[in-house]
C-alpha atoms as a PDB file:
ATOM      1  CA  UNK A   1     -15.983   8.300  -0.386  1.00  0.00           C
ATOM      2  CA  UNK A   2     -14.918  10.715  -2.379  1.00  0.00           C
ATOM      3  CA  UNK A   3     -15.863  13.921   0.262  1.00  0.00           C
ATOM      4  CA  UNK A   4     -12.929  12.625   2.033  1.00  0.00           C
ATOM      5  CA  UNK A   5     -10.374  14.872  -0.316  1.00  0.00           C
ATOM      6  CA  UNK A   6      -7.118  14.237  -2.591  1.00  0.00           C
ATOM      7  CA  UNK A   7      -5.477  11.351  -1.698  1.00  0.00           C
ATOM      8  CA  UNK A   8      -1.534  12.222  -2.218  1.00  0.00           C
ATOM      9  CA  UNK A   9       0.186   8.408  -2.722  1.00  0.00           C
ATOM     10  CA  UNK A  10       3.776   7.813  -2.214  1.00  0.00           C
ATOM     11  CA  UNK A  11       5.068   4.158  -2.773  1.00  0.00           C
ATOM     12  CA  UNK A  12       8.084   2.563  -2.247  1.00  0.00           C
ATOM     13  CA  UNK A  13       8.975  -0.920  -4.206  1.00  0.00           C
ATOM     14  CA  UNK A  14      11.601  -2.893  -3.388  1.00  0.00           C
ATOM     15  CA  UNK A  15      13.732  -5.445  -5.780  1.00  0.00           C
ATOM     16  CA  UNK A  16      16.556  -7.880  -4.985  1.00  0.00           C
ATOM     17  CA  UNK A  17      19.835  -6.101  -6.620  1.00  0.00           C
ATOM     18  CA  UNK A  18      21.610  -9.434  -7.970  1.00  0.00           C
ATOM     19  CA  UNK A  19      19.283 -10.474 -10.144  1.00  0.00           C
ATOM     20  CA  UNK A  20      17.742  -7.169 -12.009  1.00  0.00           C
ATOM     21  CA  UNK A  21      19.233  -7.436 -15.156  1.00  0.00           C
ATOM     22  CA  UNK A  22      18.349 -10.959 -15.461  1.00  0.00           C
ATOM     23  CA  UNK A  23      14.670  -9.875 -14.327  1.00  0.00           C
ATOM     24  CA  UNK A  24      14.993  -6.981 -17.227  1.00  0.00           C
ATOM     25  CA  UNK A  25      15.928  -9.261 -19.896  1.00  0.00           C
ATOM     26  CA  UNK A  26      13.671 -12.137 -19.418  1.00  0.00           C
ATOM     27  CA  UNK A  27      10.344 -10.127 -18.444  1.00  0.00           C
ATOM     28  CA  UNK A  28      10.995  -7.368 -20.436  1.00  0.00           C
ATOM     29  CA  UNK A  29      10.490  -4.852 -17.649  1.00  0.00           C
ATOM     30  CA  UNK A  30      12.574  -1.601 -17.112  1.00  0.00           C
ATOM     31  CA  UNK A  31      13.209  -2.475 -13.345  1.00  0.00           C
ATOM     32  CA  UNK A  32      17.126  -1.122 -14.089  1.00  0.00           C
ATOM     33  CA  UNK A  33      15.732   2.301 -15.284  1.00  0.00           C
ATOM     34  CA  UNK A  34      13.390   2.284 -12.689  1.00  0.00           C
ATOM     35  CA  UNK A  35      16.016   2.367  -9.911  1.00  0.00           C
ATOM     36  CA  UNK A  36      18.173   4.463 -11.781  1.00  0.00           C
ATOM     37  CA  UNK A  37      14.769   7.130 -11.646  1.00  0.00           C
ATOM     38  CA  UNK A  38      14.768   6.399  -7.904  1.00  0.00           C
ATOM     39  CA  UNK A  39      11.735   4.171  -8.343  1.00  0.00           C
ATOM     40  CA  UNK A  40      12.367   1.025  -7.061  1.00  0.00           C
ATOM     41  CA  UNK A  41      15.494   0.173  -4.598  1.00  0.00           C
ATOM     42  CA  UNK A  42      17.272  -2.629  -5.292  1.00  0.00           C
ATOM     43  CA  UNK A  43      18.508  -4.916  -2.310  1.00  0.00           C
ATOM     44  CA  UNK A  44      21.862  -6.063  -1.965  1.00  0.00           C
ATOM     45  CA  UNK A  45      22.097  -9.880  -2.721  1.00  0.00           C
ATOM     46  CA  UNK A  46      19.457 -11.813  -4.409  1.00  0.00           C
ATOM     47  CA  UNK A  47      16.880 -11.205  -1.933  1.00  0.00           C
ATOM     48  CA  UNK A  48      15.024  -7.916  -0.687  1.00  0.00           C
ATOM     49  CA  UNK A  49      16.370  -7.126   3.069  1.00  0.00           C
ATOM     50  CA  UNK A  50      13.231  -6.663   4.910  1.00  0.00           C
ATOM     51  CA  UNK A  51      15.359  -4.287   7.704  1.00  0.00           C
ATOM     52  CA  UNK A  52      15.458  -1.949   4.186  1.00  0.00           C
ATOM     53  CA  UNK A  53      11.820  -1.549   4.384  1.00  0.00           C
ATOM     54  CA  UNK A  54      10.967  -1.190   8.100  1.00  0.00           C
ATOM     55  CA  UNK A  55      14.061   1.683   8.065  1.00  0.00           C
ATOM     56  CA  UNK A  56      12.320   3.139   4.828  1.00  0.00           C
ATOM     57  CA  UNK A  57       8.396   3.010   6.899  1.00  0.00           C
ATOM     58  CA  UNK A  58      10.221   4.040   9.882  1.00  0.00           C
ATOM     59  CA  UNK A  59      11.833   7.115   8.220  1.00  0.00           C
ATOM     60  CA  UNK A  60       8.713   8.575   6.782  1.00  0.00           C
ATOM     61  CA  UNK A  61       7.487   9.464  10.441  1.00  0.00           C
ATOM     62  CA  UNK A  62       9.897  12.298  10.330  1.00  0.00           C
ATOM     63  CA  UNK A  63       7.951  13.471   7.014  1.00  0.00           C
ATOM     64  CA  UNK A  64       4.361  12.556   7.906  1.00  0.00           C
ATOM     65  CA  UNK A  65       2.509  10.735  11.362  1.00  0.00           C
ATOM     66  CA  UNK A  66       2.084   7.317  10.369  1.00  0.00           C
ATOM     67  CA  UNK A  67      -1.178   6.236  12.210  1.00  0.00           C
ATOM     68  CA  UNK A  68      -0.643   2.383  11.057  1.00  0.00           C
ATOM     69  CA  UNK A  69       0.168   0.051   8.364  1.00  0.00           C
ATOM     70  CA  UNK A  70      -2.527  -2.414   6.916  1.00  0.00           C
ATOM     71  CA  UNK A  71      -0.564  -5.538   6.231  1.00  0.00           C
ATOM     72  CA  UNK A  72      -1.569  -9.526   4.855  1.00  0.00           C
ATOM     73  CA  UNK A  73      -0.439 -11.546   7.408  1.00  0.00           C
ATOM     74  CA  UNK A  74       0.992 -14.002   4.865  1.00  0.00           C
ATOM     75  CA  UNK A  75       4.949 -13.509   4.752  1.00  0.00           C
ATOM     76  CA  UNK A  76       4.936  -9.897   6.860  1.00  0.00           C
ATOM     77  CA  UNK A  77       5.769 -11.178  10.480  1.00  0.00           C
ATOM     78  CA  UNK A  78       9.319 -10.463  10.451  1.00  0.00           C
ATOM     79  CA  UNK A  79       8.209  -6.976   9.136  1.00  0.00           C
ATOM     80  CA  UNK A  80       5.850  -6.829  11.286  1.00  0.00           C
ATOM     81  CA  UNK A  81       7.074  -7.984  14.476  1.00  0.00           C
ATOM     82  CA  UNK A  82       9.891  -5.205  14.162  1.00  0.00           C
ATOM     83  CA  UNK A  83       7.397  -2.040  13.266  1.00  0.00           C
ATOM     84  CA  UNK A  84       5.484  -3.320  16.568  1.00  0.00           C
ATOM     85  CA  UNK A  85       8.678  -2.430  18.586  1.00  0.00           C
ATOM     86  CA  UNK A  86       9.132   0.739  17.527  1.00  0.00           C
ATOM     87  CA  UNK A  87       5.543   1.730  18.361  1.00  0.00           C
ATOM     88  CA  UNK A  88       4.124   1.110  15.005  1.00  0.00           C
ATOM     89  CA  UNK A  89       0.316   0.567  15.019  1.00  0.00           C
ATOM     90  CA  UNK A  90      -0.347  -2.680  12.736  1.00  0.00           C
ATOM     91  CA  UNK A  91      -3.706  -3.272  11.421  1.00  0.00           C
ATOM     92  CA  UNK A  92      -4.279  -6.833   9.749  1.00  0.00           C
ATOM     93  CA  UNK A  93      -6.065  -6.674   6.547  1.00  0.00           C
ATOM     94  CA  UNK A  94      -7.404  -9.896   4.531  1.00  0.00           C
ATOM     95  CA  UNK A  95      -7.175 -10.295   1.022  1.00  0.00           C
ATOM     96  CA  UNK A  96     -10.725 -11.643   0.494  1.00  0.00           C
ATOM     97  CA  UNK A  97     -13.764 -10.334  -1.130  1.00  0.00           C
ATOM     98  CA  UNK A  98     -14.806  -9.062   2.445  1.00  0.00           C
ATOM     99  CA  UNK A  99     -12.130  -6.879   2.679  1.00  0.00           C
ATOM    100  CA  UNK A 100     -10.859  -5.600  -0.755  1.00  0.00           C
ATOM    101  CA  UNK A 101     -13.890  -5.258  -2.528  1.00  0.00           C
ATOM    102  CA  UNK A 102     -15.496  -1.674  -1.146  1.00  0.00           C
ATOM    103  CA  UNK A 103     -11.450  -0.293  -1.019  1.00  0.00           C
ATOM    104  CA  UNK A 104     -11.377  -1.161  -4.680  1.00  0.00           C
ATOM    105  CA  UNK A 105     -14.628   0.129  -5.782  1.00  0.00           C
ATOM    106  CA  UNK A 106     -13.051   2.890  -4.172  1.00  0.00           C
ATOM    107  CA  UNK A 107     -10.015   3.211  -5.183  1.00  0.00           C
ATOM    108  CA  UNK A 108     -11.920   3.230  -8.790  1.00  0.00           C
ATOM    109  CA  UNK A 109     -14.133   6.031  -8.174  1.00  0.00           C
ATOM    110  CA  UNK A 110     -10.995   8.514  -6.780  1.00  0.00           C
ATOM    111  CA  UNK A 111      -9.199   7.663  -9.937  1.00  0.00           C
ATOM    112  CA  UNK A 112     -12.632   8.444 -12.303  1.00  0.00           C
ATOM    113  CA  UNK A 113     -12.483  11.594 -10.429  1.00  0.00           C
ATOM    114  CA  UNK A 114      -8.957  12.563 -10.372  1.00  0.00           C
ATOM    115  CA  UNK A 115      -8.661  12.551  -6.239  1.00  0.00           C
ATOM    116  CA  UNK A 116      -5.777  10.570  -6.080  1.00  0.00           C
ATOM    117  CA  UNK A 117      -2.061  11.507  -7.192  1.00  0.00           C
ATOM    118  CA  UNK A 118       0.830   9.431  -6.831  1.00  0.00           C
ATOM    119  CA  UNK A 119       3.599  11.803  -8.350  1.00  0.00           C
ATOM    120  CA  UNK A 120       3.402   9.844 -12.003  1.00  0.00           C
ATOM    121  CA  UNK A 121       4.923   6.920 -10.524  1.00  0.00           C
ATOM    122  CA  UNK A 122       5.730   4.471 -13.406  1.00  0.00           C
ATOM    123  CA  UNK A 123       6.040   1.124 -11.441  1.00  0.00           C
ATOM    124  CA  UNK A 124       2.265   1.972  -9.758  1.00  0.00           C
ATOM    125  CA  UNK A 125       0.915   2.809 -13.480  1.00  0.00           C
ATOM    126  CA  UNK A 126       2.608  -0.348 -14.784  1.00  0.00           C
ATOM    127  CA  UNK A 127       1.049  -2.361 -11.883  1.00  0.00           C
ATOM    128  CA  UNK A 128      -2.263  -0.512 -12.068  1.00  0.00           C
ATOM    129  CA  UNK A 129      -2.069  -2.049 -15.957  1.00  0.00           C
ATOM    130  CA  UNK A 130      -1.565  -5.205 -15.224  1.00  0.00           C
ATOM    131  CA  UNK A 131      -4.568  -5.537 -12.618  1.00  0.00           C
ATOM    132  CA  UNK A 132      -7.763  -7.833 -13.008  1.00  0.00           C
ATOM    133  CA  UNK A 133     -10.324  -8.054 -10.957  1.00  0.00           C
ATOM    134  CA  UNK A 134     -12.376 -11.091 -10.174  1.00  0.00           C
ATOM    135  CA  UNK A 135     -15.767 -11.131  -8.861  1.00  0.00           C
ATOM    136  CA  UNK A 136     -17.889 -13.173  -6.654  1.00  0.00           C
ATOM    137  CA  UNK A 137     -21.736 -14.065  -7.196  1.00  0.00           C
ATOM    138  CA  UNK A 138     -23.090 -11.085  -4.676  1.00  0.00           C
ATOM    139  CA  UNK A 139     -20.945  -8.608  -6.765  1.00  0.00           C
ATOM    140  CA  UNK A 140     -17.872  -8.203  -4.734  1.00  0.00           C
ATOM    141  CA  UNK A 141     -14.985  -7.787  -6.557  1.00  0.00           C
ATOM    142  CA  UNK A 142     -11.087  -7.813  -5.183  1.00  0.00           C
ATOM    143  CA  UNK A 143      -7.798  -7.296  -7.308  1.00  0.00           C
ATOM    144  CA  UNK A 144      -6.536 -10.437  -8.758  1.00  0.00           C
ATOM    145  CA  UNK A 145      -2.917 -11.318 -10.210  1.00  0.00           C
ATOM    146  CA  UNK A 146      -3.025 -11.921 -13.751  1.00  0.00           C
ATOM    147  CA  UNK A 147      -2.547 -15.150 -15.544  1.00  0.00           C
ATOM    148  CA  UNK A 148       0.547 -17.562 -13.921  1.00  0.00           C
ATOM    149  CA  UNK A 149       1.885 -17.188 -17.201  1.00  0.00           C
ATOM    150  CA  UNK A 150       2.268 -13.637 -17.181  1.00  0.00           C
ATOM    151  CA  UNK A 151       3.723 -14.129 -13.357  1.00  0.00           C
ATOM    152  CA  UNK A 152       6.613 -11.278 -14.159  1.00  0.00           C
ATOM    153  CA  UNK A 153       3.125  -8.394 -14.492  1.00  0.00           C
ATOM    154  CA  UNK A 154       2.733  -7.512 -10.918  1.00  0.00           C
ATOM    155  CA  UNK A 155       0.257  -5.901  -8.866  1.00  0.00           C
ATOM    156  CA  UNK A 156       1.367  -5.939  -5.254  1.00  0.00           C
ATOM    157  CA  UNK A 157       1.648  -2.206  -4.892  1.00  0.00           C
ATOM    158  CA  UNK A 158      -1.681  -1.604  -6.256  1.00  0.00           C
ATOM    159  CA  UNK A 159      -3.202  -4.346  -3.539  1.00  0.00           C
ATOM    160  CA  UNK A 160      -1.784  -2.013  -0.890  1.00  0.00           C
ATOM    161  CA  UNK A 161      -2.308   1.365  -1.875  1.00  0.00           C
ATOM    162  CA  UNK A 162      -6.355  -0.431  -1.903  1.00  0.00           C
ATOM    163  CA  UNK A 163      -5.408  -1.930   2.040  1.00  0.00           C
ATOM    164  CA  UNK A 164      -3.855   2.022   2.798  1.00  0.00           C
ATOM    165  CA  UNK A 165      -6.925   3.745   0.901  1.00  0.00           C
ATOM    166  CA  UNK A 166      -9.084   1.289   3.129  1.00  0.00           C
ATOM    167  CA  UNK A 167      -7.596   2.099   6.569  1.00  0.00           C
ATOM    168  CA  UNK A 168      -7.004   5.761   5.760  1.00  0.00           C
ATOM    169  CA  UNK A 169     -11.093   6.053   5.068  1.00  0.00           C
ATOM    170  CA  UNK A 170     -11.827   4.181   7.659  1.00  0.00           C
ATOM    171  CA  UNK A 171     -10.000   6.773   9.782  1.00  0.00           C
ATOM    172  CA  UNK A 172     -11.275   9.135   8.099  1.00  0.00           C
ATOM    173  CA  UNK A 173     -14.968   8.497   8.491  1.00  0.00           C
ATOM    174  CA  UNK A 174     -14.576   7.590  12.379  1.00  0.00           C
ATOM    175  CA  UNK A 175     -16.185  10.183  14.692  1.00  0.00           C
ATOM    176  CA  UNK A 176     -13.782  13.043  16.317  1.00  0.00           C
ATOM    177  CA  UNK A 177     -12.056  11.855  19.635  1.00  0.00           C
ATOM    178  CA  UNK A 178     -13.849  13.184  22.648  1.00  0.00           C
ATOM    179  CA  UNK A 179     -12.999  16.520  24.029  1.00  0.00           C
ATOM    180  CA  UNK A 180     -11.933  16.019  27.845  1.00  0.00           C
ATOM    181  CA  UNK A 181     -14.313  18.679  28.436  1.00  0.00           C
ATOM    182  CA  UNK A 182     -17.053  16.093  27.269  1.00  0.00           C
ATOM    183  CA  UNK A 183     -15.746  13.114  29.261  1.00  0.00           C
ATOM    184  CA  UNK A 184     -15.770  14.685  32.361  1.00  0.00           C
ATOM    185  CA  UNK A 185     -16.493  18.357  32.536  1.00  0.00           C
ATOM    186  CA  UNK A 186     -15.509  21.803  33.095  1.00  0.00           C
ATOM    187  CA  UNK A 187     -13.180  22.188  36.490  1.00  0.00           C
ATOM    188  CA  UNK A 188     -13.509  25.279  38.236  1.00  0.00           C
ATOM    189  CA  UNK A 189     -10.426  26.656  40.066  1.00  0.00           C
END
């Protein structure tokens, strides 16, 4: 819903360190400049720590309130498990038509109408690029990885800014907590 406002998006991608050149050679992508830019972070080792990213989620709580993080529960419960203890709300999000296909119509409708910004972020344009969608007989449509011989074009950070854009409009369409004076009343001293 667009009456919701500007959606500001910061990302945060993640690739193992060991490998990058190799990665930049054989698909062609500018991963090195990319990290060099402050784009991407590149792990130690040949693969990403996951500690990097629940220390990178954790730290943006000093720079914004994090209400929760949508995640696909395929491959996230170490991730997950550790944002739980440190009070993180987690919110499990399916990749199905179900799920992704209002987020994405969406998502498509703040970027026809310039309400989302995401600082000119390369990696998200490049990934935004290589995005299909696929669609199902009732006219649901979700994001779908391109051909598995193009495996190197990738979309993941465009699958969750659609699970964030979901959760944050589902947040933002739910009604107002309830004063206290509602729930219970005035009190006279």
């Amino acid at each position: 819903d667009p009456d919701v406002g500007l959606f500001e998006v910061a990302c945060r991608f993640w690739i193992p360190g060991e490998n990058l050149i190799d990665r930049v050679v054989k698909h062609r992508v500018p991963y090195d400049q990319w990290v060099d830019e402050g784009w991407v972070i590149a792990s130690e080792g040949q693969v990403i720590d996951y500690h990097e990213i629940v220390e990178e989620v954790l730290g943006f709580r000093t720079v914004v309130p994090i209400e929760e993080v949508a995640f696909d529960r395929w491959g996230s419960q170490a991730i997950q498990n550790d944002l739980i203890e440190e009070d993180v709300v987690m919110v499990q999000f399916g990749q199905g038509y179900g799920s992704m296909s209002s987020p994405t119509k969406d998502l498509e409708r703040l970027i026809i109408s310039n309400m989302i910004r995401h600082a000119g972020n390369p990696v998200l344009r490049w990934m935004a690029d290589n995005l299909e969608v696929s669609t199902d007989p009732a006219g649901n449509i979700k994001p779908k990885k391109p051909d598995h011989k193009m495996s190197h074009k990738k979309i993941d950070g465009m699958v969750a800014l659609i699970m964030a854009l979901s959760r944050a409009m589902v947040r933002a369409s739910a009604p107002p907590p309830e004063s206290v004076y509602e729930a219970r009343g005035a009190l006279t001293l």
